[in-house]
Protein backbone atom coordinates (compact mmCIF):
# COMPACT_ATOMS: atom_id res chain seq x y z
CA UNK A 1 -51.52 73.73 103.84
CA UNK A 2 -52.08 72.07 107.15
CA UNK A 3 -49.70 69.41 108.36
CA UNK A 4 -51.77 68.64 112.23
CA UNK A 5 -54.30 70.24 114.38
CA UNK A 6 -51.45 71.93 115.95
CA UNK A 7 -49.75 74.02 113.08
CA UNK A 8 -49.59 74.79 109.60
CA UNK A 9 -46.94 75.41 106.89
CA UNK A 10 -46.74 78.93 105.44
CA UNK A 11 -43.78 80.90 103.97
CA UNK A 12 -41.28 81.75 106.78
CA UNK A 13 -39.07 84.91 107.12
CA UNK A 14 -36.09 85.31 106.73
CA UNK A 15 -33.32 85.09 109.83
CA UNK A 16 -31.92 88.47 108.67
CA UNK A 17 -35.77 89.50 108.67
CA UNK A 18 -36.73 88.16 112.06
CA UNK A 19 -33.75 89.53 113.88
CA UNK A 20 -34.52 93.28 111.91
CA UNK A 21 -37.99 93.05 113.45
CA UNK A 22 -37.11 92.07 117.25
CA UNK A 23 -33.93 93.62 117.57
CA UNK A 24 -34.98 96.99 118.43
CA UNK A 25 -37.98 95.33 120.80
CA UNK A 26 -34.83 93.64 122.80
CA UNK A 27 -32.77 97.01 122.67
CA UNK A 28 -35.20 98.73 124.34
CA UNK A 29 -36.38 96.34 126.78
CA UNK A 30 -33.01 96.37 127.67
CA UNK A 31 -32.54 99.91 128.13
CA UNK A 32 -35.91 100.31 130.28
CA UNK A 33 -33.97 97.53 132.53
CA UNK A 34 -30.76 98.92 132.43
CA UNK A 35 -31.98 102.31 133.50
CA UNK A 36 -34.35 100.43 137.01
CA UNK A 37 -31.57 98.75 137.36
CA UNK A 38 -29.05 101.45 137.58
CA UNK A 39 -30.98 104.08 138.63
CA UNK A 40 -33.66 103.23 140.15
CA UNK A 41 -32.98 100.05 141.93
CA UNK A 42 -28.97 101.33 142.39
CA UNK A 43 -28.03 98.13 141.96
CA UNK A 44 -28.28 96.87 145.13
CA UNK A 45 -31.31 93.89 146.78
CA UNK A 46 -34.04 95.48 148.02
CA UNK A 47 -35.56 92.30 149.86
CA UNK A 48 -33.74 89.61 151.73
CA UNK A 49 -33.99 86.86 149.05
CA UNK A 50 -31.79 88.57 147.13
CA UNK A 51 -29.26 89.37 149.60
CA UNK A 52 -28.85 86.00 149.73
CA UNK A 53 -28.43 85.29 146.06
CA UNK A 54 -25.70 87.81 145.85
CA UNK A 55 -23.48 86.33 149.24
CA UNK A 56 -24.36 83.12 147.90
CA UNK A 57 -22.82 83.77 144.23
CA UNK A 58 -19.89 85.58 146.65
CA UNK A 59 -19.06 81.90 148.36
CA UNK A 60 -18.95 80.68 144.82
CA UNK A 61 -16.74 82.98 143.56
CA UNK A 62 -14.38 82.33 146.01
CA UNK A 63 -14.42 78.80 144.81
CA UNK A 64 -16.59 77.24 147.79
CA UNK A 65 -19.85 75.73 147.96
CA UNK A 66 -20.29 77.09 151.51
CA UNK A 67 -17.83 78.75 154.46
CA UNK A 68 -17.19 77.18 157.62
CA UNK A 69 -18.71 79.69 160.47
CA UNK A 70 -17.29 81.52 162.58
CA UNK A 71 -16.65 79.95 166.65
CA UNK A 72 -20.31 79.26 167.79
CA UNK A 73 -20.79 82.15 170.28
CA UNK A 74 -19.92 84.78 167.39
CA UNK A 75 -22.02 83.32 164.80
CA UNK A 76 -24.97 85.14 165.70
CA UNK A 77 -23.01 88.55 164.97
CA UNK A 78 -23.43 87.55 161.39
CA UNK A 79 -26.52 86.30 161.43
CA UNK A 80 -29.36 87.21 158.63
CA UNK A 81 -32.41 85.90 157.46
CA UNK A 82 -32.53 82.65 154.92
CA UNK A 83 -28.65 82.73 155.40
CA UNK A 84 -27.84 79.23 157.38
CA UNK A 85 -24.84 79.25 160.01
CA UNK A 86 -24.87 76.40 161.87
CA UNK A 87 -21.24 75.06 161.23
CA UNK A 88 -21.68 75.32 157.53
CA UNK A 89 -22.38 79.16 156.30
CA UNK A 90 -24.40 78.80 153.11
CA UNK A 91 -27.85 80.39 151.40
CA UNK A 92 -30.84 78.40 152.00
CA UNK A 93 -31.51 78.98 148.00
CA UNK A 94 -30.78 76.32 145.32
CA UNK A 95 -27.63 77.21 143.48
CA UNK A 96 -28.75 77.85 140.10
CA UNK A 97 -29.25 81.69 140.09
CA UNK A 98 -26.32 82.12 142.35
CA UNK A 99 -24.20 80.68 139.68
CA UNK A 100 -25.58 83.13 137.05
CA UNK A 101 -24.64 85.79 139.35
CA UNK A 102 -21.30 84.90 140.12
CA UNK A 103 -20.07 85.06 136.50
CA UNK A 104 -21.49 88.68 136.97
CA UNK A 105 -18.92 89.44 139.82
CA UNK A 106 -16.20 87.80 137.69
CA UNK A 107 -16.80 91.11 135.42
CA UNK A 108 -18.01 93.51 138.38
CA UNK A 109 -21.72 93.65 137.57
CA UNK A 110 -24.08 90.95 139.08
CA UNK A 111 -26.46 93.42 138.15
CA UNK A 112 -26.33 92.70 134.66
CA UNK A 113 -27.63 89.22 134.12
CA UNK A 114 -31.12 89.68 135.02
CA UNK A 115 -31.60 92.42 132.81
CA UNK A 116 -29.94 90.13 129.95
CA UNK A 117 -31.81 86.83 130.94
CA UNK A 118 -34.89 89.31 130.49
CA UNK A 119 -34.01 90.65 126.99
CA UNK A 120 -33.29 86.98 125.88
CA UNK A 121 -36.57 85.91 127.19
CA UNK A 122 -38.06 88.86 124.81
CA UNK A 123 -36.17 87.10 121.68
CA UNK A 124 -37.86 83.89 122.82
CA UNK A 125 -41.82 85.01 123.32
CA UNK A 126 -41.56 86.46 119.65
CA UNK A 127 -40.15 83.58 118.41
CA UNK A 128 -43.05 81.40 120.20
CA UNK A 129 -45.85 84.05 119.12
CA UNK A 130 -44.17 84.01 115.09
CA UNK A 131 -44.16 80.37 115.17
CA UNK A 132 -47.34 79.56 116.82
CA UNK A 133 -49.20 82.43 115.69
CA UNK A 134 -47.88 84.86 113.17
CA UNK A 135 -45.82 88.00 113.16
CA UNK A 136 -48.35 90.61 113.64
CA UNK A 137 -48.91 88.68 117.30
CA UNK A 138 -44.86 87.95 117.22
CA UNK A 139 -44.81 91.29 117.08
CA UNK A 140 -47.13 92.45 119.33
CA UNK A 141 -46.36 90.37 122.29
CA UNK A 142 -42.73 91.16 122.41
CA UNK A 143 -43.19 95.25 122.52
CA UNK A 144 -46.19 94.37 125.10
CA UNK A 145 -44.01 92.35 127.77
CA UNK A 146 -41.15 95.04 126.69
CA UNK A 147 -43.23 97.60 128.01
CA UNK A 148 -44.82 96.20 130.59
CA UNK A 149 -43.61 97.29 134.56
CA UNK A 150 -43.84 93.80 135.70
CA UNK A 151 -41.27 92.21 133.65
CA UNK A 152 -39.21 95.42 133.77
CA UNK A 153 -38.97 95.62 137.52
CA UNK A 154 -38.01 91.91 137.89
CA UNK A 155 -35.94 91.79 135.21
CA UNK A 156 -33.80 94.76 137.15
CA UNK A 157 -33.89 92.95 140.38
CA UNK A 158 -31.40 90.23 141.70
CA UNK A 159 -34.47 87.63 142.02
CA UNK A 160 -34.17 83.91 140.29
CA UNK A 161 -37.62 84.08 138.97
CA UNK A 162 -36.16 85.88 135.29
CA UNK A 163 -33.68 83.13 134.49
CA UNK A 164 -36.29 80.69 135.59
CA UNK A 165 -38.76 82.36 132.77
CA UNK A 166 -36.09 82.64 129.79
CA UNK A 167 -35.27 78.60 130.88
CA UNK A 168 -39.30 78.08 131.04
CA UNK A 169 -39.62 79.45 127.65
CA UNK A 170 -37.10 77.98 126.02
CA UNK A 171 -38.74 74.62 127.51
CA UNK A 172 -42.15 75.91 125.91
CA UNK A 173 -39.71 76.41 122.55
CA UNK A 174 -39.15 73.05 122.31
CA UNK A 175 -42.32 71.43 123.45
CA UNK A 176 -43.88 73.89 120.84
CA UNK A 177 -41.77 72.56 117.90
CA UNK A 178 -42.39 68.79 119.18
CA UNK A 179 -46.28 69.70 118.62
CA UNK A 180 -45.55 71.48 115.54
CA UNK A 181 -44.16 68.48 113.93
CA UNK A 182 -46.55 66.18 114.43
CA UNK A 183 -47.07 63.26 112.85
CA UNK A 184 -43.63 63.70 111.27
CA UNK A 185 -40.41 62.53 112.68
CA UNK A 186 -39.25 65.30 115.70
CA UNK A 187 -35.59 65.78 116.22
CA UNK A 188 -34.31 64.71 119.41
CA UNK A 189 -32.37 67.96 119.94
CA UNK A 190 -36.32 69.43 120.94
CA UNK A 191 -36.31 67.00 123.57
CA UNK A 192 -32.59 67.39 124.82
CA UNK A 193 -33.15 71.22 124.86
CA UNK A 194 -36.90 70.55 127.07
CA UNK A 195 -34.38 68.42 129.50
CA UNK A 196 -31.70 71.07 129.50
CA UNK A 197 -34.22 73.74 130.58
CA UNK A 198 -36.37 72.30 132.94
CA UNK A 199 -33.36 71.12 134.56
CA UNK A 200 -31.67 74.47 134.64
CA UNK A 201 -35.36 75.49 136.10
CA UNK A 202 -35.43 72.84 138.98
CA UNK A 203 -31.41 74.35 139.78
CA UNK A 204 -32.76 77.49 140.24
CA UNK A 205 -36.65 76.68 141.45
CA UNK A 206 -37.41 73.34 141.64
CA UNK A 207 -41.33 73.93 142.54
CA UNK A 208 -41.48 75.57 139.57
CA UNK A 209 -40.87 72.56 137.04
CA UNK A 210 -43.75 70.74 138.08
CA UNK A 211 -46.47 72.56 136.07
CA UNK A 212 -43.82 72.51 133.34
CA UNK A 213 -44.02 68.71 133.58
CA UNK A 214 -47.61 68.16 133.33
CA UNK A 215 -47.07 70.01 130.06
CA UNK A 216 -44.52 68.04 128.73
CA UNK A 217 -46.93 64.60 129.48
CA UNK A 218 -49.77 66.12 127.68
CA UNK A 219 -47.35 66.77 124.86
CA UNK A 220 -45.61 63.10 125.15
CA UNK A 221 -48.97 61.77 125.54
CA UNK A 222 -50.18 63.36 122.29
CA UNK A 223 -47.40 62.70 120.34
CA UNK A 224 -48.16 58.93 121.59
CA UNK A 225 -51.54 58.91 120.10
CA UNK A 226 -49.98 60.22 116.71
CA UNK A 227 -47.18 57.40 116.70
CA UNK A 228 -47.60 54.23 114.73
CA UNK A 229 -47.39 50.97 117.77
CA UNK A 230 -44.87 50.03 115.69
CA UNK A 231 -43.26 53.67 116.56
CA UNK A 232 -43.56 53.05 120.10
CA UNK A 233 -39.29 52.52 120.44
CA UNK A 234 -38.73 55.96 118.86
CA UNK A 235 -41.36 57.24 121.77
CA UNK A 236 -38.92 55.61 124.53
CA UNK A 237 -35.67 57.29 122.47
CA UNK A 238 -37.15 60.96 122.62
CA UNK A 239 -38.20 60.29 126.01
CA UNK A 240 -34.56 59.05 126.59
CA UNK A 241 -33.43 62.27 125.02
CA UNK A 242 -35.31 64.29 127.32
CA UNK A 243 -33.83 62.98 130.92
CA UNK A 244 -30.98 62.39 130.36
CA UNK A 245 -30.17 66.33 130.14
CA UNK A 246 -32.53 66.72 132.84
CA UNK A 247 -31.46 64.01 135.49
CA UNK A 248 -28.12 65.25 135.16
CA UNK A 249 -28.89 68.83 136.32
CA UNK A 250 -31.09 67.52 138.67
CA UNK A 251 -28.65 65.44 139.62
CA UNK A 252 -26.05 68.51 140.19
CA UNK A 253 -28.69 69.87 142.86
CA UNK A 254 -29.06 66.87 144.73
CA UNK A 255 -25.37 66.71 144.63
CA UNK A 256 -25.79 70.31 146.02
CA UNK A 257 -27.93 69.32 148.80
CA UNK A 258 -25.86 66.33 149.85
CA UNK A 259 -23.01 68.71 150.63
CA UNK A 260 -24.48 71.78 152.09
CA UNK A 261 -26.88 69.58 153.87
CA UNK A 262 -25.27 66.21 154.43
CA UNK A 263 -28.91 65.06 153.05
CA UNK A 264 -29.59 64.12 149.31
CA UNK A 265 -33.23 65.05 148.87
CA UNK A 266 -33.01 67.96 152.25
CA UNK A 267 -32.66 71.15 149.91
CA UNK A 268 -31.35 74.15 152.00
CA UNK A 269 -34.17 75.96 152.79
CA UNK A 270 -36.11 73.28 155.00
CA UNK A 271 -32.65 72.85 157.61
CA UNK A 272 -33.32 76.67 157.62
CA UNK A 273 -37.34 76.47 157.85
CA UNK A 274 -38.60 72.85 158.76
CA UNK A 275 -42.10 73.74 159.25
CA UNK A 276 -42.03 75.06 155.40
CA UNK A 277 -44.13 72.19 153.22
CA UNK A 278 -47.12 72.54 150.69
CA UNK A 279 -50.67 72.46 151.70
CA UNK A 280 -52.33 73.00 154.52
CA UNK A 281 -51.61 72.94 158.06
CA UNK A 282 -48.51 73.82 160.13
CA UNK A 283 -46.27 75.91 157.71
CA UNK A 284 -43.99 79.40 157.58
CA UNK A 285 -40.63 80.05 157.10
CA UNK A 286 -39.25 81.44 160.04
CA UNK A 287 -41.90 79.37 162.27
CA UNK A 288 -44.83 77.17 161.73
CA UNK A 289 -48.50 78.77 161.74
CA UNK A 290 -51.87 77.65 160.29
CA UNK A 291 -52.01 77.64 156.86
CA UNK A 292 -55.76 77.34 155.99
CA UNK A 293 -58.01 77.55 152.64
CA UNK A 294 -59.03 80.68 153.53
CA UNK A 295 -55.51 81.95 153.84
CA UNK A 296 -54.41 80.78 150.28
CA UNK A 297 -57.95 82.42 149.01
CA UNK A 298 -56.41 85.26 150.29
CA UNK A 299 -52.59 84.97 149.08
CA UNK A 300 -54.17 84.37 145.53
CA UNK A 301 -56.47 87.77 146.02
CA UNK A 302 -53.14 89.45 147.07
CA UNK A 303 -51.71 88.05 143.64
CA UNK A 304 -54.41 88.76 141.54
CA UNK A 305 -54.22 92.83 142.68
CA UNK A 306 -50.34 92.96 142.02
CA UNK A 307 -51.35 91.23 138.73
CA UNK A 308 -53.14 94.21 138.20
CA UNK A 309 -51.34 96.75 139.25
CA UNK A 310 -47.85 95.48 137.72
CA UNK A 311 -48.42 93.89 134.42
CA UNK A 312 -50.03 96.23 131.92
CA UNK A 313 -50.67 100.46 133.10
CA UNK A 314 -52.26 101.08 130.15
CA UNK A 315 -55.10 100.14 129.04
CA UNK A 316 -57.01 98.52 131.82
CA UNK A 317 -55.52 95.26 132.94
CA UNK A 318 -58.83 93.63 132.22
CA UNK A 319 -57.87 94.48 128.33
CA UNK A 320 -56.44 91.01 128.73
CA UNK A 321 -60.10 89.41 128.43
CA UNK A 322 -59.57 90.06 124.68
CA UNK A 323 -57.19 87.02 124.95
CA UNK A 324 -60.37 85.20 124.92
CA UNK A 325 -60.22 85.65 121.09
CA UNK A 326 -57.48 83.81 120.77
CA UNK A 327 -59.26 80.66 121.19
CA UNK A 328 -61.06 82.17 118.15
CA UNK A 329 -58.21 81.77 115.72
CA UNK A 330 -56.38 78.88 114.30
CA UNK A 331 -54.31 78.18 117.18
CA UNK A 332 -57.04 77.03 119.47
CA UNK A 333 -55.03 73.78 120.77
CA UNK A 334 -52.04 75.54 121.33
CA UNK A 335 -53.95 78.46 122.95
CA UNK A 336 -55.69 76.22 125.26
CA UNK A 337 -52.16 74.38 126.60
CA UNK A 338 -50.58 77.79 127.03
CA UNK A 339 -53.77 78.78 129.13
CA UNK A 340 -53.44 75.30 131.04
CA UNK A 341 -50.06 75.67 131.93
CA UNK A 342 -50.98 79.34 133.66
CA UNK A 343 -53.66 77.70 135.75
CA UNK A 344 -51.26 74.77 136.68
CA UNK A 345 -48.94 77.53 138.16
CA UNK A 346 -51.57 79.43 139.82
CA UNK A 347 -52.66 76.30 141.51
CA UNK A 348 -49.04 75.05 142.58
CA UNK A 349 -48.61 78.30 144.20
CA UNK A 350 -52.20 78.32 145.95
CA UNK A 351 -51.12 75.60 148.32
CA UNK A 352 -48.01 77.31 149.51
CA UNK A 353 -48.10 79.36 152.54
CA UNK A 354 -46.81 82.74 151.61
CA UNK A 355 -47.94 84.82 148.47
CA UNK A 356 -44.85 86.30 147.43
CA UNK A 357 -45.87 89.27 146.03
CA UNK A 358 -42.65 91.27 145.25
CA UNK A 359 -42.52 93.81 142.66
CA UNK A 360 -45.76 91.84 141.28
CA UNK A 361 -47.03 88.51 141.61
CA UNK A 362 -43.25 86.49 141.36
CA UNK A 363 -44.50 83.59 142.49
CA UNK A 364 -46.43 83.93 138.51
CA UNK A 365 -43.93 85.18 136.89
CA UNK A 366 -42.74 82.62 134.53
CA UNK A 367 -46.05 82.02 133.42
CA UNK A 368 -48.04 85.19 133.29
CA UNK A 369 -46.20 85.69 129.48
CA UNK A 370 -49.37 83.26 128.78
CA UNK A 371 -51.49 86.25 129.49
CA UNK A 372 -50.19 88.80 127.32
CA UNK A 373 -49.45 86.29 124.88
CA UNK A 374 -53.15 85.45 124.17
CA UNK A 375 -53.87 89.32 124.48
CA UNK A 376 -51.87 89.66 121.60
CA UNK A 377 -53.21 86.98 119.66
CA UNK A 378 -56.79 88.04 120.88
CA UNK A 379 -56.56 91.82 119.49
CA UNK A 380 -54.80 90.21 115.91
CA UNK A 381 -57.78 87.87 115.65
CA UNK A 382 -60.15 90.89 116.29
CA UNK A 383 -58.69 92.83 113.88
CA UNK A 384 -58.38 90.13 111.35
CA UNK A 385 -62.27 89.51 110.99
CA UNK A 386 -62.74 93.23 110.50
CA UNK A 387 -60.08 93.15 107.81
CA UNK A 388 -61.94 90.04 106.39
CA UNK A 389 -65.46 91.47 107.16
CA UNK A 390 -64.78 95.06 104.93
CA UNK A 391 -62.06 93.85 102.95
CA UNK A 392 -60.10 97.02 103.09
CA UNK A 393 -56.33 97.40 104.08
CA UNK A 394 -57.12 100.33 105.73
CA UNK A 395 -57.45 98.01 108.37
CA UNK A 396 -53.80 96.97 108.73
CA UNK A 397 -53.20 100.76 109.19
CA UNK A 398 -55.54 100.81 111.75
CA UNK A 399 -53.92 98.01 113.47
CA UNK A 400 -50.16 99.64 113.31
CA UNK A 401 -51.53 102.98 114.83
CA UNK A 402 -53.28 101.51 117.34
CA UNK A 403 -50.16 99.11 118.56
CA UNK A 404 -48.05 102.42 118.72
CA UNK A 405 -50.12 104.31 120.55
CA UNK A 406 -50.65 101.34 123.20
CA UNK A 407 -47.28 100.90 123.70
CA UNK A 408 -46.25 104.61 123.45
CA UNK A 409 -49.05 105.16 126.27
CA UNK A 410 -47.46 102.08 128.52
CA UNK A 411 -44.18 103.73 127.91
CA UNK A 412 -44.84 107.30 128.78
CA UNK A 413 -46.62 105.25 131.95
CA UNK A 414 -43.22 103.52 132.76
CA UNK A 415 -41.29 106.56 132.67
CA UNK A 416 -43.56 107.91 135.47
CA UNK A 417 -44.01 104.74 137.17
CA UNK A 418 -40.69 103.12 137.41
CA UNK A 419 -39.19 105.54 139.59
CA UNK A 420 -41.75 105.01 141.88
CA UNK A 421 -39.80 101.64 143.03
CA UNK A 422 -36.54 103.80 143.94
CA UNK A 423 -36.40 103.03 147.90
CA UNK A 424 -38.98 99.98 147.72
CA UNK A 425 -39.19 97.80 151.02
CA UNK A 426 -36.88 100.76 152.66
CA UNK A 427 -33.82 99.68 150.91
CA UNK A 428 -31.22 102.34 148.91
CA UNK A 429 -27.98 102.70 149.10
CA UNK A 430 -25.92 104.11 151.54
CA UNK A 431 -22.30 105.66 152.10
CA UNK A 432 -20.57 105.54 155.06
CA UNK A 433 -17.99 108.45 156.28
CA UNK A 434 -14.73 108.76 156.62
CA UNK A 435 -13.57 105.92 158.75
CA UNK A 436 -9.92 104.82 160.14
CA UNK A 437 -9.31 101.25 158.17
CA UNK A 438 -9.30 98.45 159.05
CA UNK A 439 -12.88 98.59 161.12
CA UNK A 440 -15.49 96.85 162.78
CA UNK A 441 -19.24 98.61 162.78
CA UNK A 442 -21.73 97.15 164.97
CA UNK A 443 -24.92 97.97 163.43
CA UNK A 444 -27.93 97.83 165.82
CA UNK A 445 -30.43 96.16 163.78
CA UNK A 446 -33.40 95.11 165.65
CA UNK A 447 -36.47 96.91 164.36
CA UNK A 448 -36.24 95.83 160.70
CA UNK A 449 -34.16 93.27 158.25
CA UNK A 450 -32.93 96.37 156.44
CA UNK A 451 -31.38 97.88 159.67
CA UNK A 452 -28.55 95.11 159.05
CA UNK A 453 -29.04 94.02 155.50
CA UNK A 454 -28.38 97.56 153.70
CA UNK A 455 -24.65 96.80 155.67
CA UNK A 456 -24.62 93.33 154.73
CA UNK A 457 -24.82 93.51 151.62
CA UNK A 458 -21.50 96.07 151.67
CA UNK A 459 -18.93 93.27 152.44
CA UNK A 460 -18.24 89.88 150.58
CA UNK A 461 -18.20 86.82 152.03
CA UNK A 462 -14.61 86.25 153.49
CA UNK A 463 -15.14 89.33 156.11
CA UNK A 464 -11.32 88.85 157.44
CA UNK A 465 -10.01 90.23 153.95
CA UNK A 466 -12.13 93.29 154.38
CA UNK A 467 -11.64 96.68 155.50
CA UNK A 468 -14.49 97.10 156.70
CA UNK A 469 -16.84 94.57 158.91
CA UNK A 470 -19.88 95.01 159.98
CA UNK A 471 -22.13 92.52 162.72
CA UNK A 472 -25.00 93.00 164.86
CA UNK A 473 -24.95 95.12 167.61
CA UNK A 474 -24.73 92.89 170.86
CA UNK A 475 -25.81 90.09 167.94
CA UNK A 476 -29.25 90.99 168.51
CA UNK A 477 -31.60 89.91 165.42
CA UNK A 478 -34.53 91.72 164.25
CA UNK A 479 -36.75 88.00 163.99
CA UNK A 480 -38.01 86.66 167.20
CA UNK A 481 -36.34 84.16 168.64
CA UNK A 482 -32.51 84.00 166.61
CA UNK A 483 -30.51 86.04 168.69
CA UNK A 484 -32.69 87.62 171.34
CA UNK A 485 -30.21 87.22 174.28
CA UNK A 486 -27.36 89.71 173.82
CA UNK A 487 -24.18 89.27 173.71
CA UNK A 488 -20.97 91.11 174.52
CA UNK A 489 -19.67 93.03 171.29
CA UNK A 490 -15.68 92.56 173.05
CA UNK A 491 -16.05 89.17 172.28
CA UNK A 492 -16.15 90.22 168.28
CA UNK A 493 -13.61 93.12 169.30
CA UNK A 494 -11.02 90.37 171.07
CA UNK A 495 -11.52 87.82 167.63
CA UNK A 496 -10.77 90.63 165.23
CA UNK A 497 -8.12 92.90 167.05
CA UNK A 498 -6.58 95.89 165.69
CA UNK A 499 -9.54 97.24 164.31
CA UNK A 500 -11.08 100.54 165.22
CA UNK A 501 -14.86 100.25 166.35
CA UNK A 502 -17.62 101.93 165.36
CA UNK A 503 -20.86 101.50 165.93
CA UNK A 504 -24.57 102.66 163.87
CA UNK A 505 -27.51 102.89 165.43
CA UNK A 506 -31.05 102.26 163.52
């Protein structure tokens, strides 16, 4: 029995039922992370956004917001990229995913949260394809983005993007059950828990909420047209319900940027890069350059081919055409705002400057679940109409062999293909020899960001408590124009006497 365009009512399972069906889709989506995490990616960044997420969740455990810099002619010894030291010594990154990862310190494992915000984010894509859809597609979604390298690798990584997509869902959680409900009376907690999220998105990306939001007014907007005028003061409540959640973690990052950068609505990364802005023109982060249509044509080719090479191994990514079906089934509505809100974030990204690909297309990430969502969906509605068409329940077996051996085929691809990112962008781990403690190491470092950042990374934020410290060689920077006139490393020798001095060359 229907109840709206948007859903039906049908028997549900069971909690016990639900969580016997995902749990072992979580455990070993959590393993496959565990192990690139561990192994492969040894725990450490391996690009210079996430060294700055891990000093940055350093300053906050040490109960600070940011450090005061060093004197001004020893700053640049310390110097490294999207890292601002201009008085104030802070990431240019909003706090959110810094936060995460300082409760991670506070148990000796920043590593671990990703991996965890990952496996959640499985628990929350079944629950969306059960509720929306049905189990089989429940089912088949959450082994699908278990498998898949894309969500594996940047689950493992130190990158905001997989708290940002657990947050996203959850948003798409609650704008799903608002939809569901309709005409009936929706609980307010769905719009509190919309607010929560897409504020705890714009903490940790605040780009990224704006495709989010265009969602959330088609939803408000529909579940206007469904209201009574009468009804129109229970509209303003739930949309009441909604910001208030939501201004006040926006609220927290303003408060954020009012501190770090003595500017309300100056986030950190434009004091660091003012010529960054979307759409065209003058734009890059370390220094402006033309930013044309044909240079977003080509980011979003550069997207599309990581897209490909990252998200499914086996079968052929263009298997995901048979998400067309889904638009097939009974879902078609919901299908079609899922679908909407992937273009949305395609075309947010195609007017900024740099395409991002990392491990995959990141700058997709918390939307490309669309994709293998209707790819599930689209191979259930394909097998459904043969069931229907030779009414035999030979079918179903069909279906079950078939979904093992495509995921048993993507796994025995992972296995092969997730070492591959051991090393990747010339970062693993390194141990230094026997030195006499406490030290200074002057690391020449001006060939590459690594050449500095696998040392970096090494030593927390308050350096004087260390051991070991380690600055630029002559405070010579590998980017053009921050720190190309050398300096004298006895200056850093005189500030930090009684050290012995070493020094590494690239």
């Amino acid at each position: 029995m229907k109840n709206s365009r948007f859903g039906h009512l049908r028997k549900p399972h069971s909690l016990p039922q639900l969580v016997l069906y995902v749990l072992p889709i979580v455990v070993l989506f959590y393993v496959l992370t565990c192990y690139t995490a561990i192994v492969v990616l040894e725990r450490i960044p391996h690009v210079q956004d996430e060294v700055v997420y891990i000093w940055q969740a350093q300053v906050f455990r040490s109960g600070h917001l940011y450090l005061r810099s060093y004197p001004e002619g020893l700053r640049r010894f310390f110097d490294h990229e999207f890292i601002i030291n201009n008085g104030k010594w802070y990431g240019t990154f909003c706090p959110g995913q810094s936060v995460f990862l300082a409760i991670g310190l506070l148990v000796g494992a920043p590593w671990l949260i990703n991996p965890l915000f990952g496996s959640f984010s499985v628990v929350l894509l079944f629950y969306l394809g059960y509720r929306v859809y049905s189990m089989r597609t429940a089912l088949l979604v959450s082994l699908l983005f278990a498998v898949s390298p894309f969500y594996i690798v940047m689950s493992a990584s130190y990158m905001g993007h997989t708290p940002s997509l657990f947050f996203t869902l959850l948003a798409f959680v609650g704008m799903t059950e608002i939809l569901m409900s309709m005409p009936r009376a929706v609980r307010k907690s769905w719009y509190m828990l919309v607010g929560f999220s897409l504020g705890v998105v714009f903490l940790i990306r605040p780009y990224n909420v704006l495709p989010s939001l265009v969602i959330l007014a088609i939803v408000m907007l529909r579940r206007f047209l469904s209201l009574p005028k009468t009804s129109l003061a229970t509209l303003l409540r739930e949309i009441a319900a909604f910001s208030l959640p939501f201004a006040l973690l926006a609220f927290l990052n303003l408060s954020y940027n009012r501190i770090v950068t003595d500017h309300w609505l100056v986030f950190p990364y434009t004091v660091y890069a003012p010529s960054v802005s979307i759409g065209f023109g003058m734009s890059g982060s370390e220094w402006g350059a033309p930013f044309t249509p044909a240079d977003a044509i080509r980011n979003l080719s550069k997207n599309y081919r990581a897209l490909k090479s990252h998200l499914l191994l086996w079968p052929s990514f263009y298997a995901v055409l048979i998400g067309a079906l889904a638009f097939l089934g009974k879902r078609r509505l919901m299908s079609l705002l899922y679908l909407f809100f992937l273009i949305l974030q395609i075309t947010a990204y195609f007017f900024y400057f740099h395409p991002g690909t990392y491990m995959g297309p990141r700058y997709w990430f918390e939307a490309t679940w669309i994709l293998v969502l209707l790819l599930a969906e689209g191979f259930v509605v394909l097998f459904s109409y043969v069931e229907r068409m030779l009414k035999s329940r030979v079918i179903s077996l069909l279906y079950v062999l078939m979904t093992a051996v495509l995921i048993s085929l993507n796994l025995l691809s992972d296995l092969s293909y997730l070492p591959l990112f051991r090393g990747y962008n010339g970062m693993t781990r390194i141990s230094l020899p026997n030195i006499q403690k406490p030290a200074l190491v002057f690391v020449s470092a001006v060939s590459n960001w690594q050449a500095y950042g696998r040392f970096f990374i090494q030593q927390p934020a308050l350096f004087e408590k260390q051991d070991v410290i380690f600055a630029r060689d002559r405070a010579l920077h590998n980017v053009p124009g921050r720190g190309d006139n050398p300096l004298p490393n006895q200056m850093l020798i005189d500030y930090f006497p009684g050290r012995a001095v070493y020094y590494i060359g690239e």
